[in-house]
N, C-alpha and C. Protein backbone atom coordinates (compact mmCIF):
# COMPACT_ATOMS: atom_id res chain seq x y z
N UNK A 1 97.05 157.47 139.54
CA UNK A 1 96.56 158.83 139.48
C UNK A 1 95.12 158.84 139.00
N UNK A 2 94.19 159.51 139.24
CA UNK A 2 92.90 159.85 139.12
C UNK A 2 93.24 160.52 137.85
N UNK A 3 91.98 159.96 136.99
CA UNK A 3 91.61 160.07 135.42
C UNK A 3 91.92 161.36 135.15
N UNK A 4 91.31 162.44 136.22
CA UNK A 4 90.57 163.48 135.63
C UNK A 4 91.75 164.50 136.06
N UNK A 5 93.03 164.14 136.73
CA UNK A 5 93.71 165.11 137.17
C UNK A 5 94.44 164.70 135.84
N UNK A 6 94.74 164.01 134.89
CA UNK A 6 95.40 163.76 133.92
C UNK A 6 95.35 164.34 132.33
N UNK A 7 93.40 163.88 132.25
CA UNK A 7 92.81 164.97 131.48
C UNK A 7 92.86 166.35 131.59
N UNK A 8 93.08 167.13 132.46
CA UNK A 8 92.67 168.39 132.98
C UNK A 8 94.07 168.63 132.81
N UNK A 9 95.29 168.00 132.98
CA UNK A 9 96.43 168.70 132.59
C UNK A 9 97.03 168.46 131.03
N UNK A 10 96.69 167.52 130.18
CA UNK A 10 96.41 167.29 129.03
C UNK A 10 95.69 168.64 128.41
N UNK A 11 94.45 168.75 128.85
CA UNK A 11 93.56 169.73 128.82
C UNK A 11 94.45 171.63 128.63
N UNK A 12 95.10 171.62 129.11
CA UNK A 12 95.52 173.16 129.40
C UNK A 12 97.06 172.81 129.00
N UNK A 13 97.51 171.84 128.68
CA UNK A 13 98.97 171.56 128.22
C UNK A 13 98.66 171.64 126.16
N UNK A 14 97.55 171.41 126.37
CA UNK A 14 96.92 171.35 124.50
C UNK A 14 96.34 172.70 124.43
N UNK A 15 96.22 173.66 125.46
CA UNK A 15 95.10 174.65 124.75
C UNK A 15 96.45 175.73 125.10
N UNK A 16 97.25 175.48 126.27
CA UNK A 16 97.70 177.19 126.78
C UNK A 16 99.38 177.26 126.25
N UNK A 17 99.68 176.88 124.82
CA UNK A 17 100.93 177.09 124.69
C UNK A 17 101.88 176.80 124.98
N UNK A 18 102.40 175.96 125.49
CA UNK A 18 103.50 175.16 126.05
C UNK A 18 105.01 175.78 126.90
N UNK A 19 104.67 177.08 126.66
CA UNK A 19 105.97 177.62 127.70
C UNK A 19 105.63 177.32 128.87
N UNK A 20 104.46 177.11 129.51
CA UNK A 20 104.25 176.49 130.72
C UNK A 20 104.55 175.34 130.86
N UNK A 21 104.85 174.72 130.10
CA UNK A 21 104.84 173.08 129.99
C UNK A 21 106.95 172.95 130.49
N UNK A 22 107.25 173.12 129.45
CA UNK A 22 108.88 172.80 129.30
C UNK A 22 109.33 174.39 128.54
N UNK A 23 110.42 175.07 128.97
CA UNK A 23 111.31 175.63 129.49
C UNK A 23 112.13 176.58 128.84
N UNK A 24 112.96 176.94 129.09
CA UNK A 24 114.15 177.58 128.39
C UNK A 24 114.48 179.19 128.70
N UNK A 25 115.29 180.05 129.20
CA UNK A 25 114.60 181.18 129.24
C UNK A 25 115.97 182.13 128.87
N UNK A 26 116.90 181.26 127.67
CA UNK A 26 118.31 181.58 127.33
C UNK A 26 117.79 183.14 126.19
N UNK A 27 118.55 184.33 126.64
CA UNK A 27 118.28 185.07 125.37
C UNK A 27 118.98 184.88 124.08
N UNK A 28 119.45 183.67 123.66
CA UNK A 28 119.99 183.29 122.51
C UNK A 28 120.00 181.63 122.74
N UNK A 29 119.76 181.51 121.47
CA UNK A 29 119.97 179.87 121.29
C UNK A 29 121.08 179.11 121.85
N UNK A 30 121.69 178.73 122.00
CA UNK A 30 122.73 177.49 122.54
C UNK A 30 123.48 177.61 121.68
N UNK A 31 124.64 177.75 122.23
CA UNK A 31 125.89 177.02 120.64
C UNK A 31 125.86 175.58 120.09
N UNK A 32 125.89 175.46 119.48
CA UNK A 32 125.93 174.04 119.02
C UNK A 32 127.06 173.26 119.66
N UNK A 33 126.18 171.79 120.51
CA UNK A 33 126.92 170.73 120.99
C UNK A 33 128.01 170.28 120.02
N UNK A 34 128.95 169.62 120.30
CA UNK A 34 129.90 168.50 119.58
C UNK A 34 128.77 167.81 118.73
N UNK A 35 129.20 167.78 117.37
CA UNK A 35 128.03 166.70 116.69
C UNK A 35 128.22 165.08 116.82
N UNK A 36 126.93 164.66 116.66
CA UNK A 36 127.10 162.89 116.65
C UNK A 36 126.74 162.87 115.11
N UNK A 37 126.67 161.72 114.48
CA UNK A 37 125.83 161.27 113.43
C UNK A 37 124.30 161.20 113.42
N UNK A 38 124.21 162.12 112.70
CA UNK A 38 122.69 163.00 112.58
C UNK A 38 121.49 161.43 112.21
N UNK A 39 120.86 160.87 113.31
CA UNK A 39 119.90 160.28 113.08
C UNK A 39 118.34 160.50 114.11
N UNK A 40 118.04 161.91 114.39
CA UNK A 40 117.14 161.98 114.93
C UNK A 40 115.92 161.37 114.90
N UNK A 41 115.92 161.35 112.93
CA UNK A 41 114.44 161.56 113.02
C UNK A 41 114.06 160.02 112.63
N UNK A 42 115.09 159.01 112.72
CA UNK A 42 114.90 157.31 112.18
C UNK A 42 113.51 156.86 113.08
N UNK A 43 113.12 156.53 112.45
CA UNK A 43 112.04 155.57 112.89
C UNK A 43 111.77 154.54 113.89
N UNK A 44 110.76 154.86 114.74
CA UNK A 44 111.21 153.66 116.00
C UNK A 44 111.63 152.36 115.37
N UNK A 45 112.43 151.74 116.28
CA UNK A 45 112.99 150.47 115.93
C UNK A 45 111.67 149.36 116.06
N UNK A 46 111.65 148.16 115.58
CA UNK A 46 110.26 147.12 115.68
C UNK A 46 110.69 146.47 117.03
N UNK A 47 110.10 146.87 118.04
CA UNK A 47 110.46 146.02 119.43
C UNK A 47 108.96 145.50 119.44
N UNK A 48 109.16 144.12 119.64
CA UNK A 48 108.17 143.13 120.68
C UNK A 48 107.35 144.08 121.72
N UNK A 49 106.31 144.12 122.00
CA UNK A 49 105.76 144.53 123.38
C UNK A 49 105.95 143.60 124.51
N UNK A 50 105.59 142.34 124.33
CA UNK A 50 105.73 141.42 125.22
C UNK A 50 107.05 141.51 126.36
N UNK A 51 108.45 141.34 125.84
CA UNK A 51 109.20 141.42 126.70
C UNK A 51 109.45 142.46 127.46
N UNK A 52 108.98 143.50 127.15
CA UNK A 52 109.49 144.83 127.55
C UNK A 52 107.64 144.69 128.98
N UNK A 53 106.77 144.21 128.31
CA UNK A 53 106.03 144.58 129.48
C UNK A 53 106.19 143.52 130.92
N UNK A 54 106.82 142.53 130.01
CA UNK A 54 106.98 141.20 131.15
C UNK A 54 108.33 141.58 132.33
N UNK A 55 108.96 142.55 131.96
CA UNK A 55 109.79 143.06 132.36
C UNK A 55 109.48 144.65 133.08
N UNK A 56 108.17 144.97 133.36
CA UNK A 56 107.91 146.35 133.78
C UNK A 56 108.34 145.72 135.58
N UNK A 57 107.79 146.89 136.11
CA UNK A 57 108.51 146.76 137.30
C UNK A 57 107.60 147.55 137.94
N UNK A 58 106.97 146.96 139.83
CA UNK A 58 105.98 148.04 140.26
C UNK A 58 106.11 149.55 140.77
N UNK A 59 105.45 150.10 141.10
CA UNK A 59 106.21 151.55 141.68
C UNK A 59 106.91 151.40 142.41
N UNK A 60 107.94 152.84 142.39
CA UNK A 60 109.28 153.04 142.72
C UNK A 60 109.42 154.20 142.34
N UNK A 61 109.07 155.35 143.40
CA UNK A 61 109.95 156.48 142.81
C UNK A 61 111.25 156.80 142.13
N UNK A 62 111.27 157.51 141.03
CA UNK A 62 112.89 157.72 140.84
C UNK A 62 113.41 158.85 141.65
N UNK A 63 114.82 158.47 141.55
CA UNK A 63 115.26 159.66 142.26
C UNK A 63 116.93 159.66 141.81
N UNK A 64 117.05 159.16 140.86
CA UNK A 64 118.54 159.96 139.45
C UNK A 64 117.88 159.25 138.44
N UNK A 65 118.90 160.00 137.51
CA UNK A 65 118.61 160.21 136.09
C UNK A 65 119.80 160.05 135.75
N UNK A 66 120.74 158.90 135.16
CA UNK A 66 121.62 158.88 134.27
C UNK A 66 121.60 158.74 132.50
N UNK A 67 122.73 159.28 132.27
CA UNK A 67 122.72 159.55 130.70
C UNK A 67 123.90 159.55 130.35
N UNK A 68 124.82 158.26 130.43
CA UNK A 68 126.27 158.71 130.19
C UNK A 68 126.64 159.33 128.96
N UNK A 69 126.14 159.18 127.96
CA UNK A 69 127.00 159.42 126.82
C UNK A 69 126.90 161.16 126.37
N UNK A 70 126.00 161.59 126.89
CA UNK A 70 125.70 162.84 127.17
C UNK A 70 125.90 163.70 128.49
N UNK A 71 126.34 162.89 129.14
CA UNK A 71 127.33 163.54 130.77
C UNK A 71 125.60 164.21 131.42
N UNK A 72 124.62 163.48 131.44
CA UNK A 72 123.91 163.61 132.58
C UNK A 72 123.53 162.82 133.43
N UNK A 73 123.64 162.96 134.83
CA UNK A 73 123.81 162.65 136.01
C UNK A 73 122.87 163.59 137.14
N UNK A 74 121.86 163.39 137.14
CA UNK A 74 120.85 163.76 138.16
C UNK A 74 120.20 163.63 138.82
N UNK A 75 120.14 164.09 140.21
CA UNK A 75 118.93 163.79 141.01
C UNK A 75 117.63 164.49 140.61
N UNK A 76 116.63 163.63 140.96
CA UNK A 76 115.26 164.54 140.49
C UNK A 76 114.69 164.74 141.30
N UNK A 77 113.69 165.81 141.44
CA UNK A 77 112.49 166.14 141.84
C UNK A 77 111.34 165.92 141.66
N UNK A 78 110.45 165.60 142.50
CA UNK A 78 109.16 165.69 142.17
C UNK A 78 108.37 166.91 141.63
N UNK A 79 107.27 166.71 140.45
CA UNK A 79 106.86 167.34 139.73
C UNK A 79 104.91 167.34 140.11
N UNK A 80 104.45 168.65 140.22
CA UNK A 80 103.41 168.16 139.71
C UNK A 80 101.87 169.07 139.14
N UNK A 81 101.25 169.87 139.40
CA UNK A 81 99.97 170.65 138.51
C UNK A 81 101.06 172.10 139.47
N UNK A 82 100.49 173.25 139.16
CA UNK A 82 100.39 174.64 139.56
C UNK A 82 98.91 174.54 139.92
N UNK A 83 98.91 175.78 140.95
CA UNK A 83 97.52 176.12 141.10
C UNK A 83 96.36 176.29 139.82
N UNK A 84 97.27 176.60 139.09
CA UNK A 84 96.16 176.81 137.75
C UNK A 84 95.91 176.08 136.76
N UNK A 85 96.66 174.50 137.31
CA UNK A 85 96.10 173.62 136.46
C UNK A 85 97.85 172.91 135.17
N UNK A 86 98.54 173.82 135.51
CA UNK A 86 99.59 174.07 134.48
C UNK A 86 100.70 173.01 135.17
N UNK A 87 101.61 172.02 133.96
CA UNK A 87 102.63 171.50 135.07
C UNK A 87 103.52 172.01 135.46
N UNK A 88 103.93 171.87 136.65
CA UNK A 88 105.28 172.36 137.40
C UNK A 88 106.35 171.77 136.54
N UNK A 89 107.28 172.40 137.03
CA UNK A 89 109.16 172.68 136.08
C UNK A 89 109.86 172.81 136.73
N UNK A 90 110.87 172.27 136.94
CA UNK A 90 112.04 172.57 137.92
C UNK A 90 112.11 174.21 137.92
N UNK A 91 113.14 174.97 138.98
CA UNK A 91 113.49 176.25 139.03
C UNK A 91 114.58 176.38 138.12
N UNK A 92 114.33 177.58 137.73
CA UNK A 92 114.86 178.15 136.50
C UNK A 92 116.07 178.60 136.75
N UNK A 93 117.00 177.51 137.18
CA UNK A 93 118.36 177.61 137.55
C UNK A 93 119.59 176.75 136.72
N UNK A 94 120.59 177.23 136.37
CA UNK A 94 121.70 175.63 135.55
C UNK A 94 121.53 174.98 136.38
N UNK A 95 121.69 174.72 137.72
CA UNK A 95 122.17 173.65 138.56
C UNK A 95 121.03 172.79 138.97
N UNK A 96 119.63 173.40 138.76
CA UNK A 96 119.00 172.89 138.58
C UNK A 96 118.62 171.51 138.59
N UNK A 97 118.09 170.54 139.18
CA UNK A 97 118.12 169.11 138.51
C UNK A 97 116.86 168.89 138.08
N UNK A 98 116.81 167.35 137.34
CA UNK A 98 115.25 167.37 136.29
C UNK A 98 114.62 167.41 137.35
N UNK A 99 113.45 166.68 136.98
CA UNK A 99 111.89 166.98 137.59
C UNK A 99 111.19 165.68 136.60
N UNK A 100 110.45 164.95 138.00
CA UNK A 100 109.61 163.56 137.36
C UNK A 100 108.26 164.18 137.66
N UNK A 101 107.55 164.10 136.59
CA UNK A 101 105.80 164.39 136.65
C UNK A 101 105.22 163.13 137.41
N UNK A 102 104.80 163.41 139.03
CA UNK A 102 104.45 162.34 139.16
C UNK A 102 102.88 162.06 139.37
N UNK A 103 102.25 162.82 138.49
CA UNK A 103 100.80 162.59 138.47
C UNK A 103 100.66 161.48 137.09
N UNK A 104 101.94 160.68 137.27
CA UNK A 104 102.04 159.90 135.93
C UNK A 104 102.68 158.37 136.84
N UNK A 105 103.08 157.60 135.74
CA UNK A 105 103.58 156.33 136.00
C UNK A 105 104.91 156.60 136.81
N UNK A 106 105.61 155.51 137.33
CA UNK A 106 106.72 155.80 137.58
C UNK A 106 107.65 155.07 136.80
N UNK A 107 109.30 155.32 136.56
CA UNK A 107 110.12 154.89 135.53
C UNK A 107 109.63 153.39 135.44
N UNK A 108 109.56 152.61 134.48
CA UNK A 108 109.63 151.23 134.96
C UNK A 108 108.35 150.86 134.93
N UNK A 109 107.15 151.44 135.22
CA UNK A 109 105.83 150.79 134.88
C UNK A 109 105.17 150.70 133.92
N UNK A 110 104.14 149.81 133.41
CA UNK A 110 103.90 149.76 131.87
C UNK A 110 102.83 151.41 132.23
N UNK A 111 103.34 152.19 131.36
CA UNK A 111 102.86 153.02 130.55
C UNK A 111 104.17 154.27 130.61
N UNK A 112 103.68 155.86 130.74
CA UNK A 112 104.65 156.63 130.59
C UNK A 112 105.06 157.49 131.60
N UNK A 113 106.12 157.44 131.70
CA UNK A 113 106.67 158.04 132.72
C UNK A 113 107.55 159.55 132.41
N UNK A 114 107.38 160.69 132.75
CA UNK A 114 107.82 161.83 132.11
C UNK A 114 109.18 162.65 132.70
N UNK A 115 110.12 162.97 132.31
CA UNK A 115 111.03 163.68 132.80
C UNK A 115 111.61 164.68 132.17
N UNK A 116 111.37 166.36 132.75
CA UNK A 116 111.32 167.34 132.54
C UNK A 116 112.62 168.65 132.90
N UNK A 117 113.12 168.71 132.30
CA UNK A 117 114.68 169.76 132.52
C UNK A 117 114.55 170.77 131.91
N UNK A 118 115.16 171.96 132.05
CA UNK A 118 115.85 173.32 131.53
C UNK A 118 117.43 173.01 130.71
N UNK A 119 117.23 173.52 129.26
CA UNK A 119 118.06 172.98 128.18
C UNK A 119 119.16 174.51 128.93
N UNK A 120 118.57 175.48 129.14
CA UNK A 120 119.59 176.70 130.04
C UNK A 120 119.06 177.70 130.21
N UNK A 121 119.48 178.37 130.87
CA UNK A 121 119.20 179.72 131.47
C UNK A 121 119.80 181.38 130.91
N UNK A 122 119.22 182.08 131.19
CA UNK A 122 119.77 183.21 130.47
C UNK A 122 121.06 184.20 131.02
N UNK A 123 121.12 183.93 132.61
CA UNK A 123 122.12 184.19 133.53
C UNK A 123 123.12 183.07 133.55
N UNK A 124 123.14 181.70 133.56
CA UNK A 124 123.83 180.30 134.25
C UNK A 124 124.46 180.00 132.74
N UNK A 125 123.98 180.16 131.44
CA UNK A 125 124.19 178.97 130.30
C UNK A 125 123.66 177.91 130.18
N UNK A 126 124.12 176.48 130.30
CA UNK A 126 123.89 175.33 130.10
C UNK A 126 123.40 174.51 131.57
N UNK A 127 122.41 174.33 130.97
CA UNK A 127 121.51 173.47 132.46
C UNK A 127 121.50 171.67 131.79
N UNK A 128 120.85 171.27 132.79
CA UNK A 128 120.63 169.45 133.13
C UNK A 128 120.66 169.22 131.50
N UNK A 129 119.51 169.55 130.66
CA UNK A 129 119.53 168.47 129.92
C UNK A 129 119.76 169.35 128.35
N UNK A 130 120.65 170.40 128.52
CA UNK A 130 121.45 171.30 127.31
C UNK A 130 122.00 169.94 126.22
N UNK A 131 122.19 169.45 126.68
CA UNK A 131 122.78 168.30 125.44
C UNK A 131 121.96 167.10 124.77
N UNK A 132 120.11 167.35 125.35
CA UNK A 132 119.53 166.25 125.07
C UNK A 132 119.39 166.05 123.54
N UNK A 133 119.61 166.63 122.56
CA UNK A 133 119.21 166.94 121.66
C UNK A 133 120.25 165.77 121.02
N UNK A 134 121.16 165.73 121.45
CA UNK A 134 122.00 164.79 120.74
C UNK A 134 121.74 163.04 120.77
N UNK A 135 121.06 162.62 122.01
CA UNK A 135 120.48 161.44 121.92
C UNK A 135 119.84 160.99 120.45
N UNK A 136 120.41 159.77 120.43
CA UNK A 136 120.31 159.10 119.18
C UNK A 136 119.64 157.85 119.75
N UNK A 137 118.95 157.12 118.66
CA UNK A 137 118.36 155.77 118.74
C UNK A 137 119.32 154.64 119.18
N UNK A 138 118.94 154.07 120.51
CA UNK A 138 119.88 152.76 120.77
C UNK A 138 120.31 153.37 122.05
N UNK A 139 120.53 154.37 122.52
CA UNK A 139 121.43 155.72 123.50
C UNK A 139 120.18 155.05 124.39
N UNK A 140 121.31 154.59 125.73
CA UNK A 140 120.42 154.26 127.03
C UNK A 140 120.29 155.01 127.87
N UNK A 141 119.23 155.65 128.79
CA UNK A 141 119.15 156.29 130.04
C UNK A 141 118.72 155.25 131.34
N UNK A 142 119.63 155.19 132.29
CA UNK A 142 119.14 154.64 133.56
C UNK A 142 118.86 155.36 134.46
N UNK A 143 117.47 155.09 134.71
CA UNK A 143 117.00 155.72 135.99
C UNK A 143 117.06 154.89 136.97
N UNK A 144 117.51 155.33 138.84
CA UNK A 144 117.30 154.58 139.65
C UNK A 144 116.52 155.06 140.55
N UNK A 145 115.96 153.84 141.31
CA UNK A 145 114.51 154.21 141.86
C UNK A 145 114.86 153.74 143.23
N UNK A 146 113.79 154.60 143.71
CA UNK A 146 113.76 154.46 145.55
C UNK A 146 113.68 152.91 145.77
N UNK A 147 113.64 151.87 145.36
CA UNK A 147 113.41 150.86 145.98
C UNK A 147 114.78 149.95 145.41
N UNK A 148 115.85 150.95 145.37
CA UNK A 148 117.17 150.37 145.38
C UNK A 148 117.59 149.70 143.64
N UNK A 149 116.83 149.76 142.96
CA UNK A 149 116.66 149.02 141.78
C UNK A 149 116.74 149.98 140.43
N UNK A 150 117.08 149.48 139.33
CA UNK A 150 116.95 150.96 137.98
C UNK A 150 116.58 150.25 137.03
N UNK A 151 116.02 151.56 136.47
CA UNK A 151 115.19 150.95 134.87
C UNK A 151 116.27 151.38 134.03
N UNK A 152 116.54 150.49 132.63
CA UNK A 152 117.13 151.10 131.96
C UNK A 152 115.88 151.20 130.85
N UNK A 153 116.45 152.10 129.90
CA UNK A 153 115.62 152.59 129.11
C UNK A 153 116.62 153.10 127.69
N UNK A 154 116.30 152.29 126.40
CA UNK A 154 116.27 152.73 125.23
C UNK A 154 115.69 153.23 124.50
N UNK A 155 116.56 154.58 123.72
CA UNK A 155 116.23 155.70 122.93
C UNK A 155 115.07 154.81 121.63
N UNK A 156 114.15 155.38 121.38
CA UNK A 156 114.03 154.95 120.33
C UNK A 156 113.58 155.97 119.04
N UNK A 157 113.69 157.58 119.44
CA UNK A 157 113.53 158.31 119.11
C UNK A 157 113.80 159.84 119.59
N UNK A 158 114.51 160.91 118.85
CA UNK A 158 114.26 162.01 119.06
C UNK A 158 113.66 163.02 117.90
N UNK A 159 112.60 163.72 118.76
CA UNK A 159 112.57 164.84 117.45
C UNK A 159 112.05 166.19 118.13
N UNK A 160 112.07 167.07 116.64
CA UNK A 160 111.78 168.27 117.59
C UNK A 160 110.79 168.96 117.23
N UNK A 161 109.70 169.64 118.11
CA UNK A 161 108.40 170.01 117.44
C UNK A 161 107.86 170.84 117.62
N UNK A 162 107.38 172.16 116.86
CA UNK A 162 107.07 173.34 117.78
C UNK A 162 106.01 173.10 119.10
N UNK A 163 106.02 174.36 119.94
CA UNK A 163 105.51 174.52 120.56
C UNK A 163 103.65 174.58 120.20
N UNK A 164 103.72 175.13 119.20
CA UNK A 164 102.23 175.34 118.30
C UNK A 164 101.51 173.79 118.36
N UNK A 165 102.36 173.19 118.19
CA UNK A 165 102.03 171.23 118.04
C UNK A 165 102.45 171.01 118.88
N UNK A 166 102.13 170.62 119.84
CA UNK A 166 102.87 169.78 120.86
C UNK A 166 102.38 168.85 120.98
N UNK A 167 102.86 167.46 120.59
CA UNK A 167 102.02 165.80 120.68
C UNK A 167 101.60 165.31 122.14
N UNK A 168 100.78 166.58 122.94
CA UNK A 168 100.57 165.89 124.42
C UNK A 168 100.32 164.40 124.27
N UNK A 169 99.30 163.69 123.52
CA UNK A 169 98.58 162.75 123.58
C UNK A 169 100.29 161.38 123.62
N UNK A 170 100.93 161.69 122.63
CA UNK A 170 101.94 161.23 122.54
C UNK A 170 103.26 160.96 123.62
N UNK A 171 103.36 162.07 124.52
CA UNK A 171 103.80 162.23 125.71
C UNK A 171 103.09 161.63 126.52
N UNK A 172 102.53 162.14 127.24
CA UNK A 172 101.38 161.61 128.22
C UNK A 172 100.19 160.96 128.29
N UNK A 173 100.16 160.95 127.20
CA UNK A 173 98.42 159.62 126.88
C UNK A 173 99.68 157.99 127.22
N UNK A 174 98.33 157.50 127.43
CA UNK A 174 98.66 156.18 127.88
C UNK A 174 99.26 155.01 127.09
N UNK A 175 100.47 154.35 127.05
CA UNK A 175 100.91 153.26 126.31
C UNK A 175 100.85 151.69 127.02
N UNK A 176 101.18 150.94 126.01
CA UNK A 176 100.71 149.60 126.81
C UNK A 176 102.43 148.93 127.11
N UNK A 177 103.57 149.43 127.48
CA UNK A 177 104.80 149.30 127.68
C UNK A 177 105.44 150.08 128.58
N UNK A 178 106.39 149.74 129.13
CA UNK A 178 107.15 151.03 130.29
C UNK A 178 107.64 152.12 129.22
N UNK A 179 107.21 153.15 129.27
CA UNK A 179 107.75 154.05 128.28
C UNK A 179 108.45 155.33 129.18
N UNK A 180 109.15 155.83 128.71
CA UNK A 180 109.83 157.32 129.60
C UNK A 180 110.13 158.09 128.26
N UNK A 181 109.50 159.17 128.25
CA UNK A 181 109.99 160.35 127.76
C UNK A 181 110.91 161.70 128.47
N UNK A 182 111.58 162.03 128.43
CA UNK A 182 111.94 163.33 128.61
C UNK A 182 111.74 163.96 127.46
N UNK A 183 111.88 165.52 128.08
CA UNK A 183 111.57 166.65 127.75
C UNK A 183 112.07 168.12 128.32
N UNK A 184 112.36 168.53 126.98
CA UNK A 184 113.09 170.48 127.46
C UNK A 184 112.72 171.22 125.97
N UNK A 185 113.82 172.52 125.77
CA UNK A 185 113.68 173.32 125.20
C UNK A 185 114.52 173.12 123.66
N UNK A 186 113.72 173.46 122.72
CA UNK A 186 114.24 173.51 121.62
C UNK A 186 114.03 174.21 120.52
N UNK A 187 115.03 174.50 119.34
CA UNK A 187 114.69 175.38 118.12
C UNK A 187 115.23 176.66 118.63
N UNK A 188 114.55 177.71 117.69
CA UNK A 188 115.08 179.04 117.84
C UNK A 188 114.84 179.49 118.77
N UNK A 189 115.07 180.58 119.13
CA UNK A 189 114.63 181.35 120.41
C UNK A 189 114.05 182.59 119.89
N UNK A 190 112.84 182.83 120.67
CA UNK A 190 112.07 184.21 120.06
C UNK A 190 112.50 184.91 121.60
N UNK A 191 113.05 186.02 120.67
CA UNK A 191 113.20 187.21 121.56
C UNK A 191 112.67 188.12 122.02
N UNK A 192 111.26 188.02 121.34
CA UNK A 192 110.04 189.49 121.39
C UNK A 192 109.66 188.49 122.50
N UNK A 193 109.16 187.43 122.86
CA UNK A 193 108.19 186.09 124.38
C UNK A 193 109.43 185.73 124.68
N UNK A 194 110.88 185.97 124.85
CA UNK A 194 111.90 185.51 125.87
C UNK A 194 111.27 184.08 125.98
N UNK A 195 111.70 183.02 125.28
CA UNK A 195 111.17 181.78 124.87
C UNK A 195 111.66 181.33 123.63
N UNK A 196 112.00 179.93 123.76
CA UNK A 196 112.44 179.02 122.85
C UNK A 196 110.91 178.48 121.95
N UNK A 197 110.94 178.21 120.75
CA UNK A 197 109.52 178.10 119.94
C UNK A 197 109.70 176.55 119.35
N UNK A 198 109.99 175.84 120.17
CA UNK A 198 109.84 174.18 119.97
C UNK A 198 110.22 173.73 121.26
N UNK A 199 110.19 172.22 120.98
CA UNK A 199 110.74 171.49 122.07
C UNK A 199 111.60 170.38 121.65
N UNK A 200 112.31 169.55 122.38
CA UNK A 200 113.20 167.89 122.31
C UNK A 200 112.66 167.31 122.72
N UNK A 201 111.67 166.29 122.20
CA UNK A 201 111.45 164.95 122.81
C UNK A 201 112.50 163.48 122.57
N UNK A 202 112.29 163.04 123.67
CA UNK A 202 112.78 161.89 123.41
C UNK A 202 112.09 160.71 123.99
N UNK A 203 111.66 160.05 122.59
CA UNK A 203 111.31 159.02 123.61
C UNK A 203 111.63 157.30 123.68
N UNK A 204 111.37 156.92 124.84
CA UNK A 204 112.44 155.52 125.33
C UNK A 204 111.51 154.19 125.41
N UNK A 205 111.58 153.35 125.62
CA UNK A 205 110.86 152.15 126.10
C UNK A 205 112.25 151.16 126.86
N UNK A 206 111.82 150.86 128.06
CA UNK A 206 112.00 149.93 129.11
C UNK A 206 113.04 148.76 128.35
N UNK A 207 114.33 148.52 128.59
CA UNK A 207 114.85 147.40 128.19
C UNK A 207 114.55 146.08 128.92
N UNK A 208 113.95 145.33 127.74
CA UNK A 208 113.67 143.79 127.92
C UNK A 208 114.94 142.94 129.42
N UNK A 209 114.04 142.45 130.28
CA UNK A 209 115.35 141.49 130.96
C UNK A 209 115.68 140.84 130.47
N UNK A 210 116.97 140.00 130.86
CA UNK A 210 117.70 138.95 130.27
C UNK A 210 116.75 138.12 130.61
């Protein structure tokens, strides 16, 4: 991808508030998932860079998104600017499936690769990635890619952060490892902007080959 289409969405993803960015458009918060053992906010684990980059893999569109332990199973879409500079989002439907930003890496290449869902809707309930919140450190996602092949990818973090902060640089600035983040809706829901006032990140790095 060209530098400047990257900056420029960096650019307006840091200045214009983030409901354009990732999602939500439930008039009440979510009920609370089944709980796991509360370790969101642990600290990335100490992984090597080396194996994980010796192990990246060249482009390859994705095109599913698995998540067993959280029952997601999706095909994705391609993602990419609005006319005005803003990123595209899947349609604001449950059935919805994610959405890969692909003015970015693809799953599997050293740097970051982004994947974007609706946590739910205000008509439907619970959409694609309503349960991301529960991903815990160690929790694998496999993505498989057009060239017949899948990345897997370990959790090595979730947390949740308002919308006011949003760590673009952290998301989408550049790493020296296959990294994949997803991303949706999180925290309370403000009812006066019909909008959720945080978000769920999660983010993964590329499991080492045997």
């Amino acid at each position: 991808m060209r530098r400047f289409v990257l900056d420029a969405a960096i650019g307006v993803i840091a200045a214009g508030g983030l409901t354009m960015l990732v999602i939500g458009a439930s008039p009440a918060p979510p009920p609370a998932p089944p709980q796991r053992p509360a370790a969101a906010a642990a600290p990335s684990p100490s992984v090597a860079l080396s194996p994980a980059v010796a192990a990246s893999r060249a482009a390859s569109k994705p095109v599913r998104l698995e998540i067993p332990v959280i029952g997601v199973n999706t095909p994705l879409m391609e993602l990419g600017l609005n006319p005005d500079g803003t990123v595209e989002v899947p349609p604001l439907r449950a059935d919805a499936p994610a959405g890969w930003y692909r003015n970015l890496k693809t799953p599997g290449e050293v740097g970051p690769a982004v994947i974007l869902g609706h946590v739910d809707t205000a008509h439907d309930g619970p959409a694609v990635f309503y349960r991301l919140r529960e991903l815990r450190p160690g929790d694998r996602a496999t993505v498989r890619r057009a060239d017949g092949g899948a990345a897997v990818f370990v959790v090595e973090r979730v947390v949740e952060v308002p919308k006011t902060d949003f760590p673009t640089d952290d998301v989408y600035g550049p790493v020296g490892y296959p990294a994949l983040r997803l991303v949706t809706c999180g925290g309370t829901f403000d009812h006066a902007r019909h909008e959720y006032r945080g978000n769920i990140l999660v983010y993964a790095r590329l499991e080492p080959s045997d």
